[in-house]
PDB file of N, CA and C in Angstrom:
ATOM      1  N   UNK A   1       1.400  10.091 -15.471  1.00  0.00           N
ATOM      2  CA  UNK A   1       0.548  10.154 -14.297  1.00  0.00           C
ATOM      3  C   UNK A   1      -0.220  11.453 -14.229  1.00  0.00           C
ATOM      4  N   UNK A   2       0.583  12.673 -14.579  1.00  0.00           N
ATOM      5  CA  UNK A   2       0.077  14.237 -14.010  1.00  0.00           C
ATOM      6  C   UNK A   2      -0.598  14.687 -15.571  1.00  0.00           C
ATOM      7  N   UNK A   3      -1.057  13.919 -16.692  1.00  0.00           N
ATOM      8  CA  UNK A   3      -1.701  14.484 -17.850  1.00  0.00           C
ATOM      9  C   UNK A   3      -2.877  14.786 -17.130  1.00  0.00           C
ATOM     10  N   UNK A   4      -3.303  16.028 -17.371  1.00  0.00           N
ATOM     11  CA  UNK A   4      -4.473  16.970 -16.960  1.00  0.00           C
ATOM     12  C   UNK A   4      -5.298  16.480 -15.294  1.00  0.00           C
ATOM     13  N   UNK A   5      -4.411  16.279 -14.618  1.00  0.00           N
ATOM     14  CA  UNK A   5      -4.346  15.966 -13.573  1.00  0.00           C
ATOM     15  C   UNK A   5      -4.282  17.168 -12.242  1.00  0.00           C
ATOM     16  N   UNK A   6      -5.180  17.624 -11.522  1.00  0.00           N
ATOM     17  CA  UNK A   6      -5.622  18.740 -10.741  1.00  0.00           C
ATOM     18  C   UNK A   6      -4.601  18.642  -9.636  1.00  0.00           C
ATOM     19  N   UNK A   7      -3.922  19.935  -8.834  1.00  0.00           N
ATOM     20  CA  UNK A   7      -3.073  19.958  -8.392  1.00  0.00           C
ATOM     21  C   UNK A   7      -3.263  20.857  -7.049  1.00  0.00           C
ATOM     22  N   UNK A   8      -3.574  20.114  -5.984  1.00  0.00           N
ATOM     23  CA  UNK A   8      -3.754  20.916  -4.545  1.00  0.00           C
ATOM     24  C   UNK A   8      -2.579  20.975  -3.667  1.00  0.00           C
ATOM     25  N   UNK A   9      -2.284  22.233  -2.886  1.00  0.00           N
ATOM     26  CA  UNK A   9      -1.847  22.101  -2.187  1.00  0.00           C
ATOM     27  C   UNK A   9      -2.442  22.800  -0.614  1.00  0.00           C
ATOM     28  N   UNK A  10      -2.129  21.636   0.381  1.00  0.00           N
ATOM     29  CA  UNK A  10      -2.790  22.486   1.732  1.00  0.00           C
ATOM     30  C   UNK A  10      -1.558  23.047   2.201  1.00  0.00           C
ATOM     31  N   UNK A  11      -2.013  24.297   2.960  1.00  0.00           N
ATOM     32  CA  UNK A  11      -1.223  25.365   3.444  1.00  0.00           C
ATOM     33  C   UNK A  11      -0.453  25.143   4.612  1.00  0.00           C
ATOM     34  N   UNK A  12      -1.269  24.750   5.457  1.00  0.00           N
ATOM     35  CA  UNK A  12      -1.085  24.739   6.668  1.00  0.00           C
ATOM     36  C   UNK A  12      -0.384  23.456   7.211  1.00  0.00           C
ATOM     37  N   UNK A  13       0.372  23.391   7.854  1.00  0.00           N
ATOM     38  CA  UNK A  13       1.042  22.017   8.826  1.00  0.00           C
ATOM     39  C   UNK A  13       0.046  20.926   8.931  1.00  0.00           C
ATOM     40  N   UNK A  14       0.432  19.567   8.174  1.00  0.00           N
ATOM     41  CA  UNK A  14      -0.274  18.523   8.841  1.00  0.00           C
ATOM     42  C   UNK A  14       0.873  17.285   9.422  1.00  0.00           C
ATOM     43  N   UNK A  15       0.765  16.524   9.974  1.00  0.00           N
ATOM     44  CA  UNK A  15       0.896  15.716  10.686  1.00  0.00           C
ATOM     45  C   UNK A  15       1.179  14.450   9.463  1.00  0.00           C
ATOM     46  N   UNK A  16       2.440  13.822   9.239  1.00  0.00           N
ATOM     47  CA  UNK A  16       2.485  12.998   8.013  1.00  0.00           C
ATOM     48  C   UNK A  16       3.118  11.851   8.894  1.00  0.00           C
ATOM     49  N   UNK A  17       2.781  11.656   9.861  1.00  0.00           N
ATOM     50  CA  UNK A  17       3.001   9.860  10.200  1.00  0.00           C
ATOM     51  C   UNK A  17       1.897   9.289   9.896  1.00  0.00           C
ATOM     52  N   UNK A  18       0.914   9.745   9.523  1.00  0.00           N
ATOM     53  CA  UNK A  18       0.187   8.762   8.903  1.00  0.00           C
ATOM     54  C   UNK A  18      -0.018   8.493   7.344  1.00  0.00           C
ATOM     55  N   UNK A  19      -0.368   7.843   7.083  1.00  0.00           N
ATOM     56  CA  UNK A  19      -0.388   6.982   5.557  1.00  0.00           C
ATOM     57  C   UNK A  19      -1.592   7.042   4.615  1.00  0.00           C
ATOM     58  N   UNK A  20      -1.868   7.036   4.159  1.00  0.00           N
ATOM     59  CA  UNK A  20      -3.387   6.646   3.574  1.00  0.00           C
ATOM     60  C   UNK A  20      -4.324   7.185   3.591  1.00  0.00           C
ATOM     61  N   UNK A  21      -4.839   6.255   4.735  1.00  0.00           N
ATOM     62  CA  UNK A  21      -6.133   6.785   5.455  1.00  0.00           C
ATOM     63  C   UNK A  21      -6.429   8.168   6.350  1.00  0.00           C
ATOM     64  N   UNK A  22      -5.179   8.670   6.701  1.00  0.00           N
ATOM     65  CA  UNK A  22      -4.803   9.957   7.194  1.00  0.00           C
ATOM     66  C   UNK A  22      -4.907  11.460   6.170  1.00  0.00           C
ATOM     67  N   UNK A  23      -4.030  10.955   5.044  1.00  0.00           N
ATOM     68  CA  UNK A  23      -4.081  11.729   4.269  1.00  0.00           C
ATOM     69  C   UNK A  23      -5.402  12.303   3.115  1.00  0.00           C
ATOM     70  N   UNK A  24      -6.307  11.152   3.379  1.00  0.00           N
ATOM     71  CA  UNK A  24      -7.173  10.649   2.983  1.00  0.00           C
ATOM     72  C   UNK A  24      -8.396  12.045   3.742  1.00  0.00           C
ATOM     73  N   UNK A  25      -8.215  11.577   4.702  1.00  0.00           N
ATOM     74  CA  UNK A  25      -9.142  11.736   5.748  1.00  0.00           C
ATOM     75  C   UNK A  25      -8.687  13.667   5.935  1.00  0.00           C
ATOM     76  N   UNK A  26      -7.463  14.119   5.855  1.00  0.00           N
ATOM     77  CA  UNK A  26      -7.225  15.447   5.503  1.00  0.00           C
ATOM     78  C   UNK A  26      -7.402  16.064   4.495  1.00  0.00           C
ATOM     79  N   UNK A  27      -7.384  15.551   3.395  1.00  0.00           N
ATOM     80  CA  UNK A  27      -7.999  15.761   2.034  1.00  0.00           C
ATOM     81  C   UNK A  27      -9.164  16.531   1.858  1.00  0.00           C
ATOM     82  N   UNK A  28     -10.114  15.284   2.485  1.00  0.00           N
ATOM     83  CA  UNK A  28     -11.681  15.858   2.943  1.00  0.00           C
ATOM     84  C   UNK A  28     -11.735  17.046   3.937  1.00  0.00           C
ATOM     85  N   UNK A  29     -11.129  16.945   4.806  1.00  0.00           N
ATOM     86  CA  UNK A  29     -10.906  18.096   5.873  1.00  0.00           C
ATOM     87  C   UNK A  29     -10.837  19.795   5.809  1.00  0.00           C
ATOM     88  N   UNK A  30      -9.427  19.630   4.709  1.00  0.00           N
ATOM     89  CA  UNK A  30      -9.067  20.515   4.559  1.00  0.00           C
ATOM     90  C   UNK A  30      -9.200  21.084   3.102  1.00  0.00           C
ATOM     91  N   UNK A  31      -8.825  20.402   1.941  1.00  0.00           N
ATOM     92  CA  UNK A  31      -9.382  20.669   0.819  1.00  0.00           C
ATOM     93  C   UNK A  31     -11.037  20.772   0.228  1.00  0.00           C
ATOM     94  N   UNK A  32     -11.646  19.808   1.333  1.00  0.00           N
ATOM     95  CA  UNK A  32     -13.058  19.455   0.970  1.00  0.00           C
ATOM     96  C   UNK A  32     -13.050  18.871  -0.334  1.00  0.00           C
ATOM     97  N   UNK A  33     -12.378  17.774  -0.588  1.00  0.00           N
ATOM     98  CA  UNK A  33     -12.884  17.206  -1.939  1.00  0.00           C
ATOM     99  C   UNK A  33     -12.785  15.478  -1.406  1.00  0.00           C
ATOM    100  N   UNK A  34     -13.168  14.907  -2.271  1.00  0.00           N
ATOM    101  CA  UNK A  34     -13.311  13.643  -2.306  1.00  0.00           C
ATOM    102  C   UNK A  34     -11.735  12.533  -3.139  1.00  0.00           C
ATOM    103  N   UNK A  35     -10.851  12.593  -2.117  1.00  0.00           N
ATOM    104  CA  UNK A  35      -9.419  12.085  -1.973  1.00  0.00           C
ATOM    105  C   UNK A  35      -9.275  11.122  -3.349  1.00  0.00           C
ATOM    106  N   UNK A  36     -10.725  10.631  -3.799  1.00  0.00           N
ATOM    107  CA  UNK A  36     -10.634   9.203  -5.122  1.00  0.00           C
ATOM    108  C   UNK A  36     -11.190  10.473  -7.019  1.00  0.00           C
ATOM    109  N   UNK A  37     -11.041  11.211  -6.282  1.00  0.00           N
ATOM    110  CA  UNK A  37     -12.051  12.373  -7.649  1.00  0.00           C
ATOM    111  C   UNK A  37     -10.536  12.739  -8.444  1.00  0.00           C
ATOM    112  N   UNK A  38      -9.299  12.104  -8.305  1.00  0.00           N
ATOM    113  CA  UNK A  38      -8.335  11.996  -9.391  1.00  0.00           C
ATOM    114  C   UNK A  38      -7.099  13.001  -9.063  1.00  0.00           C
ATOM    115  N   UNK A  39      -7.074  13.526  -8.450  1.00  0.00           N
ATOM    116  CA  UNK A  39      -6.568  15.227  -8.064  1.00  0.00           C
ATOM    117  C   UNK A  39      -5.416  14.584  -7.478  1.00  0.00           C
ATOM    118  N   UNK A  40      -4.274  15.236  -7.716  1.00  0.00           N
ATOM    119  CA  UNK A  40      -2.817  15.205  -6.315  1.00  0.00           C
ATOM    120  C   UNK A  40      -3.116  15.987  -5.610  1.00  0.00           C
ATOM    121  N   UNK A  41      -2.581  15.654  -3.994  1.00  0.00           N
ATOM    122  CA  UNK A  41      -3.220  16.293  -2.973  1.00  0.00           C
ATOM    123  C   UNK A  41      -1.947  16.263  -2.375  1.00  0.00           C
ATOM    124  N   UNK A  42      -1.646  17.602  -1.430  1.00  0.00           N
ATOM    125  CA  UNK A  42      -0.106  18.283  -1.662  1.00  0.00           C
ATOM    126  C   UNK A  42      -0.316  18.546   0.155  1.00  0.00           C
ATOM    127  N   UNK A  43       0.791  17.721   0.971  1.00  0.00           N
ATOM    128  CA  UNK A  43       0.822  18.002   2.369  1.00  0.00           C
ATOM    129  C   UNK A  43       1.949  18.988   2.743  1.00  0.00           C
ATOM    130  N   UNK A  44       2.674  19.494   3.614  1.00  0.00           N
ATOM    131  CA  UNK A  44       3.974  19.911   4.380  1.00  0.00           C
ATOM    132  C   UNK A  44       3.239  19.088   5.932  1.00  0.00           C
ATOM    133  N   UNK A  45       4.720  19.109   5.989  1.00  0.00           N
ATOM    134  CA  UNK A  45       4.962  19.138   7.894  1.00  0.00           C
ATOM    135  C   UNK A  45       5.192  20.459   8.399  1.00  0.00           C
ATOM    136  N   UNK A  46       5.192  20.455   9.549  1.00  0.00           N
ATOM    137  CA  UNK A  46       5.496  22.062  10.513  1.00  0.00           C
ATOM    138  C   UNK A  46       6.731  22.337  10.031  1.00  0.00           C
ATOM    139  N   UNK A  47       7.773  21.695   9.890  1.00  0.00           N
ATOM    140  CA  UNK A  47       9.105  22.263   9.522  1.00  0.00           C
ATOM    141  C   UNK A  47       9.290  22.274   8.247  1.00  0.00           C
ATOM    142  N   UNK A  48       8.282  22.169   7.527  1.00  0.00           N
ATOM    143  CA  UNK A  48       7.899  22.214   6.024  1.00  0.00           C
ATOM    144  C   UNK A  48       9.582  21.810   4.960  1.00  0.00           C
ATOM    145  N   UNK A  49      10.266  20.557   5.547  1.00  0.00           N
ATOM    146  CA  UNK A  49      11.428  19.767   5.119  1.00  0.00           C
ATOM    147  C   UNK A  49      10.590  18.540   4.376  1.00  0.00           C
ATOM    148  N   UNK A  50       9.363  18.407   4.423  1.00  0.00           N
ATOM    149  CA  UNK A  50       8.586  16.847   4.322  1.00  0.00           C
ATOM    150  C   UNK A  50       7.455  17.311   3.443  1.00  0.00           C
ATOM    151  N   UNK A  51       7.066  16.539   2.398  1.00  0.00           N
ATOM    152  CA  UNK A  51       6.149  16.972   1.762  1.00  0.00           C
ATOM    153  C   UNK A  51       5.422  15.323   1.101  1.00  0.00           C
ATOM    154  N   UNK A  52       4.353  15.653   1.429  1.00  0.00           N
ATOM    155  CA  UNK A  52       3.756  14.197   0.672  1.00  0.00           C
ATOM    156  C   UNK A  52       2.675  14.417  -0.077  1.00  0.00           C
ATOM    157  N   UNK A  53       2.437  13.722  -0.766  1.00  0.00           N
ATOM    158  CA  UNK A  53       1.766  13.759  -2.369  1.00  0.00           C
ATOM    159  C   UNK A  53       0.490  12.626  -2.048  1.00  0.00           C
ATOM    160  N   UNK A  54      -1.064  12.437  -2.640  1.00  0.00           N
ATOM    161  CA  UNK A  54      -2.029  11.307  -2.001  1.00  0.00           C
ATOM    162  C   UNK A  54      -2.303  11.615  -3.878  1.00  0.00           C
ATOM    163  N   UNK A  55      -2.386  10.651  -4.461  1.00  0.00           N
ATOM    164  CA  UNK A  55      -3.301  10.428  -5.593  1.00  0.00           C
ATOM    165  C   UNK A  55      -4.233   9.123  -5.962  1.00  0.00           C
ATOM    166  N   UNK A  56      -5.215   9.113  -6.479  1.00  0.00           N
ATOM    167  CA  UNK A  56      -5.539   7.580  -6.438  1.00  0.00           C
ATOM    168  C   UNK A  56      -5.998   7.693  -7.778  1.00  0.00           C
ATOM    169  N   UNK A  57      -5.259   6.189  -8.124  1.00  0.00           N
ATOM    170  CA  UNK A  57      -5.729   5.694  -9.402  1.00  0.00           C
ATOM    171  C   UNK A  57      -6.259   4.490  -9.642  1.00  0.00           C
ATOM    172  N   UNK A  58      -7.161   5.049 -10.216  1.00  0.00           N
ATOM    173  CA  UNK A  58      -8.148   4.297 -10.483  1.00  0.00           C
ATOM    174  C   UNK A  58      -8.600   3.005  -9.247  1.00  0.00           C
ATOM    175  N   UNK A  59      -7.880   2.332  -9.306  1.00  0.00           N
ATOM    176  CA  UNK A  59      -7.796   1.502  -7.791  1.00  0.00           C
ATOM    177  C   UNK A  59      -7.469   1.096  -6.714  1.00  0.00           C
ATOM    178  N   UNK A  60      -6.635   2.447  -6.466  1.00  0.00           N
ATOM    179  CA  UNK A  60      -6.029   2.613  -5.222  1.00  0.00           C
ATOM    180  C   UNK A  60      -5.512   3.739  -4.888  1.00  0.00           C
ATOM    181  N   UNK A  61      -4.854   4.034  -3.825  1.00  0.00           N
ATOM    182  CA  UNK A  61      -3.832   5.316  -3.211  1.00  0.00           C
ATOM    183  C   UNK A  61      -2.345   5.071  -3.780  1.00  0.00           C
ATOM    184  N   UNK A  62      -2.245   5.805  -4.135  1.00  0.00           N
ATOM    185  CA  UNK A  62      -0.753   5.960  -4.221  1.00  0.00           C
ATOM    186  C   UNK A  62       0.101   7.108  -3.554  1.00  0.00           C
ATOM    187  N   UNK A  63       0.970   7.241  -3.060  1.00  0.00           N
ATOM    188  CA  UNK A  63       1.470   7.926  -1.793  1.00  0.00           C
ATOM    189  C   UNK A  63       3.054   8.201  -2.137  1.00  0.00           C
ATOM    190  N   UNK A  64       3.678   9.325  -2.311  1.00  0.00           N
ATOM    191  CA  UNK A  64       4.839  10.000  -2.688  1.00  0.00           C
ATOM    192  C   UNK A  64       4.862  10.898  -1.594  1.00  0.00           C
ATOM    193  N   UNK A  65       6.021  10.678  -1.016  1.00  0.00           N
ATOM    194  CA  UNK A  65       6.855  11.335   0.093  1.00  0.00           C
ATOM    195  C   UNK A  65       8.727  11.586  -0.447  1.00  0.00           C
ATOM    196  N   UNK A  66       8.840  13.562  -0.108  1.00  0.00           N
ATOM    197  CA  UNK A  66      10.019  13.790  -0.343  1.00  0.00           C
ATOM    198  C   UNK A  66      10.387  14.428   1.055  1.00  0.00           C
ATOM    199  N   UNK A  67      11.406  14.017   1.323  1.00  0.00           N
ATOM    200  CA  UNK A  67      12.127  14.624   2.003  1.00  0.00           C
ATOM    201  C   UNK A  67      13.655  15.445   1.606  1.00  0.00           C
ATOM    202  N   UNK A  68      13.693  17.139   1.719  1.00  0.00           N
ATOM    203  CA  UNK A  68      14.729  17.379   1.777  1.00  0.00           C
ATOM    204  C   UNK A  68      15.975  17.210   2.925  1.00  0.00           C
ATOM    205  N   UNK A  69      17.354  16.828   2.240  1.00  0.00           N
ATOM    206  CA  UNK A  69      18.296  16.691   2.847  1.00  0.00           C
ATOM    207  C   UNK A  69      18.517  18.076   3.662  1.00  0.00           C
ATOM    208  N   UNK A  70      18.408  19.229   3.017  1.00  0.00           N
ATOM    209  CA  UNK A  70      18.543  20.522   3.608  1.00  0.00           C
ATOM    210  C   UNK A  70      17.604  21.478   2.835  1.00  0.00           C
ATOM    211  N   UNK A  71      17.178  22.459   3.527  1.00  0.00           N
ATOM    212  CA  UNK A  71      16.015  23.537   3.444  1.00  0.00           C
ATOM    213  C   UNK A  71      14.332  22.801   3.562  1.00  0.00           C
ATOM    214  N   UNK A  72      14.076  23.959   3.440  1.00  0.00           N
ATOM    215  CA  UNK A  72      12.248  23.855   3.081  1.00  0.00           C
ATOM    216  C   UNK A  72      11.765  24.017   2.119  1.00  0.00           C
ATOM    217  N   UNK A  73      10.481  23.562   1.651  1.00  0.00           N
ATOM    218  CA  UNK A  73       9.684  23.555   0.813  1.00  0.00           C
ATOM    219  C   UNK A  73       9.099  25.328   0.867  1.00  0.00           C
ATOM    220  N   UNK A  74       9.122  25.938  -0.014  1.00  0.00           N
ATOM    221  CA  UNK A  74       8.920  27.519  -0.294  1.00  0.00           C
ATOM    222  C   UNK A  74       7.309  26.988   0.094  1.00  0.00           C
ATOM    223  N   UNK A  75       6.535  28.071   0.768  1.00  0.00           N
ATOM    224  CA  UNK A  75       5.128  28.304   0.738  1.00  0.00           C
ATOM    225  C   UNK A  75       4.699  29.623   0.162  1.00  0.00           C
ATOM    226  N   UNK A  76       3.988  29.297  -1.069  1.00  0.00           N
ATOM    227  CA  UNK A  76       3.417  30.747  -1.973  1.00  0.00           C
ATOM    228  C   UNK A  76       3.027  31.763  -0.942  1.00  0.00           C
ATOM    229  N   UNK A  77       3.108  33.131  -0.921  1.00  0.00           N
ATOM    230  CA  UNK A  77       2.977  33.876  -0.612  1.00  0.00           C
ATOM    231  C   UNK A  77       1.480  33.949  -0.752  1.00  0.00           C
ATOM    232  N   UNK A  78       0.563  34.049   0.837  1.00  0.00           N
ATOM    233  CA  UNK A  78      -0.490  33.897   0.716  1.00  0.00           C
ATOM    234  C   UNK A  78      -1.951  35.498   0.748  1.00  0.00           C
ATOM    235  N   UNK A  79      -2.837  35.615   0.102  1.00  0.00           N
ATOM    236  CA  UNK A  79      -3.308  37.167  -0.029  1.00  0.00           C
ATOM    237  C   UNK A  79      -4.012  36.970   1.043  1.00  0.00           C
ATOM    238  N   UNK A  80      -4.643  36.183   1.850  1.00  0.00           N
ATOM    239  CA  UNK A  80      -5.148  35.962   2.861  1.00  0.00           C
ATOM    240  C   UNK A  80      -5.190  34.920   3.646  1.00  0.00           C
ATOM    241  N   UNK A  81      -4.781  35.134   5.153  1.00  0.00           N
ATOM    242  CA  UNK A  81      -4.424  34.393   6.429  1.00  0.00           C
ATOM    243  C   UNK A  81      -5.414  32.813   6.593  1.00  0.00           C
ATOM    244  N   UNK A  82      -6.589  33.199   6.423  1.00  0.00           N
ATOM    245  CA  UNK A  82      -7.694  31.834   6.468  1.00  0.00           C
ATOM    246  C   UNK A  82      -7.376  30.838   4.915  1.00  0.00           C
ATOM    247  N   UNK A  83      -6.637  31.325   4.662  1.00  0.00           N
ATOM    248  CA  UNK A  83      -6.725  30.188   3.178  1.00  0.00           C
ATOM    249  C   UNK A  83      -6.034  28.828   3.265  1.00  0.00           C
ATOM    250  N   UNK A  84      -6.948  27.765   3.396  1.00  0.00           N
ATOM    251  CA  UNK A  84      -6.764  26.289   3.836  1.00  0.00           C
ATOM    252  C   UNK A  84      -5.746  25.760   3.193  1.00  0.00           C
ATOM    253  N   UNK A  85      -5.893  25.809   1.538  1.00  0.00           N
ATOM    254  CA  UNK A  85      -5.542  25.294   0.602  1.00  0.00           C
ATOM    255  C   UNK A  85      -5.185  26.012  -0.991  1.00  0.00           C
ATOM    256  N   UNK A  86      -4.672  25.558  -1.834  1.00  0.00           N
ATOM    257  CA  UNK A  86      -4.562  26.462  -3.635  1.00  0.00           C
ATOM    258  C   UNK A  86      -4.018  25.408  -4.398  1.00  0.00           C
ATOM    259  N   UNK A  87      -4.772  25.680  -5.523  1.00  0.00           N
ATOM    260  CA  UNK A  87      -4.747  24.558  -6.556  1.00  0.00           C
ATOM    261  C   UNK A  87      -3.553  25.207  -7.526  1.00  0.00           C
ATOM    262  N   UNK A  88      -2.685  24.412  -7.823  1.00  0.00           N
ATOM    263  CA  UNK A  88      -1.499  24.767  -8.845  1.00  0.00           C
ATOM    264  C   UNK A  88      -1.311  24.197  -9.931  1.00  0.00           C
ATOM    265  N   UNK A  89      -0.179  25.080 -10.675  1.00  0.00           N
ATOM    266  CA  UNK A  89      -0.260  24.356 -12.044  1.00  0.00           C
ATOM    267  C   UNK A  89       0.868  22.650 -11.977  1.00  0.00           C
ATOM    268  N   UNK A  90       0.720  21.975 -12.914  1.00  0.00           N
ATOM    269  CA  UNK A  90       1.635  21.285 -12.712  1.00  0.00           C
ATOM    270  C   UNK A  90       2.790  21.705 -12.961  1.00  0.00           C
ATOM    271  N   UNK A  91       3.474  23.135 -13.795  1.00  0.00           N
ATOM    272  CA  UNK A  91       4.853  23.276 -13.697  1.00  0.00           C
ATOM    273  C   UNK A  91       5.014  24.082 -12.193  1.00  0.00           C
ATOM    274  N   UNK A  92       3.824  24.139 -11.871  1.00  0.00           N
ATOM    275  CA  UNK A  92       4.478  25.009 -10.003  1.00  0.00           C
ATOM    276  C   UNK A  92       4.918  23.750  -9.543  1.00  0.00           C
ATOM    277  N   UNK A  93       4.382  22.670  -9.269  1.00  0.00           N
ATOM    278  CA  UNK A  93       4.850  21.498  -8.739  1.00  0.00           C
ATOM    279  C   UNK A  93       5.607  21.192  -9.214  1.00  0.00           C
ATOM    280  N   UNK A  94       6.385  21.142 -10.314  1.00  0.00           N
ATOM    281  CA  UNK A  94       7.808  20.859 -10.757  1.00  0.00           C
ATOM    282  C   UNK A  94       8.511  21.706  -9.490  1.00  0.00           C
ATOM    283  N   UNK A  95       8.396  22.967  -9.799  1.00  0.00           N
ATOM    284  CA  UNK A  95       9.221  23.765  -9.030  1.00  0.00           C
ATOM    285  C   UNK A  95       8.997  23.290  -7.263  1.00  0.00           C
ATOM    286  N   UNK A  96       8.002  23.057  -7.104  1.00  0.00           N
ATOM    287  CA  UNK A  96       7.693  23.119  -5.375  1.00  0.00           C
ATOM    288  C   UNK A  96       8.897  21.863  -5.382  1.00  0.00           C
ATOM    289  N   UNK A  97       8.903  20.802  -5.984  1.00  0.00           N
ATOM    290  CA  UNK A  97       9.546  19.541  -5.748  1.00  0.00           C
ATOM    291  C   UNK A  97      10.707  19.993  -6.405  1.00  0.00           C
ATOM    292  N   UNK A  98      11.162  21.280  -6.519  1.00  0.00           N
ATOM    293  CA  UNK A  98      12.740  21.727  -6.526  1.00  0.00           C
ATOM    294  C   UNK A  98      12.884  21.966  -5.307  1.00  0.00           C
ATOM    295  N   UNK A  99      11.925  23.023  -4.858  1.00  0.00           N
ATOM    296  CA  UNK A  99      12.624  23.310  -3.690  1.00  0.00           C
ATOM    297  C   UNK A  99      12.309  24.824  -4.482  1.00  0.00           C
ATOM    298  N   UNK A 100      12.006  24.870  -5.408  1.00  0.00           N
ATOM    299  CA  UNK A 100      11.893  26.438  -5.719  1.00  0.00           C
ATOM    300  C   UNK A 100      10.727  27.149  -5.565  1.00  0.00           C
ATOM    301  N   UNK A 101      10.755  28.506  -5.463  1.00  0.00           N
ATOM    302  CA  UNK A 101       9.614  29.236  -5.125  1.00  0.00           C
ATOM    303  C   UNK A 101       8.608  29.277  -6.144  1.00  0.00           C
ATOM    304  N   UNK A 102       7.362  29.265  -6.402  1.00  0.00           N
ATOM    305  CA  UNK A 102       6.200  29.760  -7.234  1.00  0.00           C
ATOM    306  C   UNK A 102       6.557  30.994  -7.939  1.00  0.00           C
ATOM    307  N   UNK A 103       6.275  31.500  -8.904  1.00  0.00           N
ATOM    308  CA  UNK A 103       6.959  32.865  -9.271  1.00  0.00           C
ATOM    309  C   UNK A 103       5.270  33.493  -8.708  1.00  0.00           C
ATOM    310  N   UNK A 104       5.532  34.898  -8.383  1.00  0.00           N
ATOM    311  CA  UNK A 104       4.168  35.359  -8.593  1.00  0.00           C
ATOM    312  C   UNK A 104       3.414  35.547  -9.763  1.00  0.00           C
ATOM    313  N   UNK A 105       3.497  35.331 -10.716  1.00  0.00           N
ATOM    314  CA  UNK A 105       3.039  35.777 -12.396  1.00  0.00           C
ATOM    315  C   UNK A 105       2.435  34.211 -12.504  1.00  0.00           C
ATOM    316  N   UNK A 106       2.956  33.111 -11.346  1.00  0.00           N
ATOM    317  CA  UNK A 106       1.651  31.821 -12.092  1.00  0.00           C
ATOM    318  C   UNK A 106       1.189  31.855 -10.580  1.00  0.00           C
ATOM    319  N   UNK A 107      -0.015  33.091 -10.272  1.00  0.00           N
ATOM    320  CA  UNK A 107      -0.678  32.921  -9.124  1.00  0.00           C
ATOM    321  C   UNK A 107      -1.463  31.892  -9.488  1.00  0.00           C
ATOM    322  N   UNK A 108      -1.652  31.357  -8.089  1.00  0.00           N
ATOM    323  CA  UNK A 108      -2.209  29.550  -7.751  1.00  0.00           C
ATOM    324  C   UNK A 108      -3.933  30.288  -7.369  1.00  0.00           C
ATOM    325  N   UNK A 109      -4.576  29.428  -7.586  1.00  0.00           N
ATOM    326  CA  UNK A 109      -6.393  29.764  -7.095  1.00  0.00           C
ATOM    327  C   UNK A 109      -6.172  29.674  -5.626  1.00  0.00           C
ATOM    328  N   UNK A 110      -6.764  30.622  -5.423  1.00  0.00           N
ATOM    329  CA  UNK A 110      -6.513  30.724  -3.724  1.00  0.00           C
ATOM    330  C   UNK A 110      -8.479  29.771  -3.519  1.00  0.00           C
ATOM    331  N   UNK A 111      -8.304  29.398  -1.829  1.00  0.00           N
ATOM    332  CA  UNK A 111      -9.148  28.966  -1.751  1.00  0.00           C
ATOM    333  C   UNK A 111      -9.450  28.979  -0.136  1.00  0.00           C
TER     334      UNK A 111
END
């Protein structure tokens, strides 16, 4: 699925009872890209325990939701307060979907 496959994550708290068209619709919002242009697109909740994933292939959405049993999802240490979103590598997302921190030495594109 993730061969050379672009890797966003938004920063900030969104709202994940919605599905699809929500995530969809935050995508554009907050990343500014176009939700079908191939990219995983990387949510938290406020208590950053919930994390959901939006990719679409080729003909549709596909939608990955983890929930941890206990702790939070680490948020990279950010160089500045206004930053919406940061594109990562796919072994940071290995780690984010540990539960482990980003190291600083694979800084993410801030954005």
């Amino acid at each position: 699925m993730l061969g050379g496959v672009c890797v966003f994550l938004a920063l900030g708290p969104v709202d994940l009872r919605g599905a699809f068209d929500r995530l969809a619709a935050m995508t554009r919002l907050i990343v500014q890209q176009d939700p079908t242009s191939g990219a995983l697109y990387l949510f938290y909740n406020r208590r950053r325990n919930r994390l959901k994933a939006l990719w679409w292939d080729k003909n549709g959405y596909v939608l990955l939701y983890k929930r941890l049993s206990k702790g939070t999802f680490p948020l990279p240490s950010r160089l500045d307060p206004t930053t919406a979103y940061i594109q990562i590598s796919q072994a940071d997302l290995a780690r984010l979907l540990a539960a482990l921190p980003i190291p600083i030495d694979h800084a993410p594109t801030y954005h």
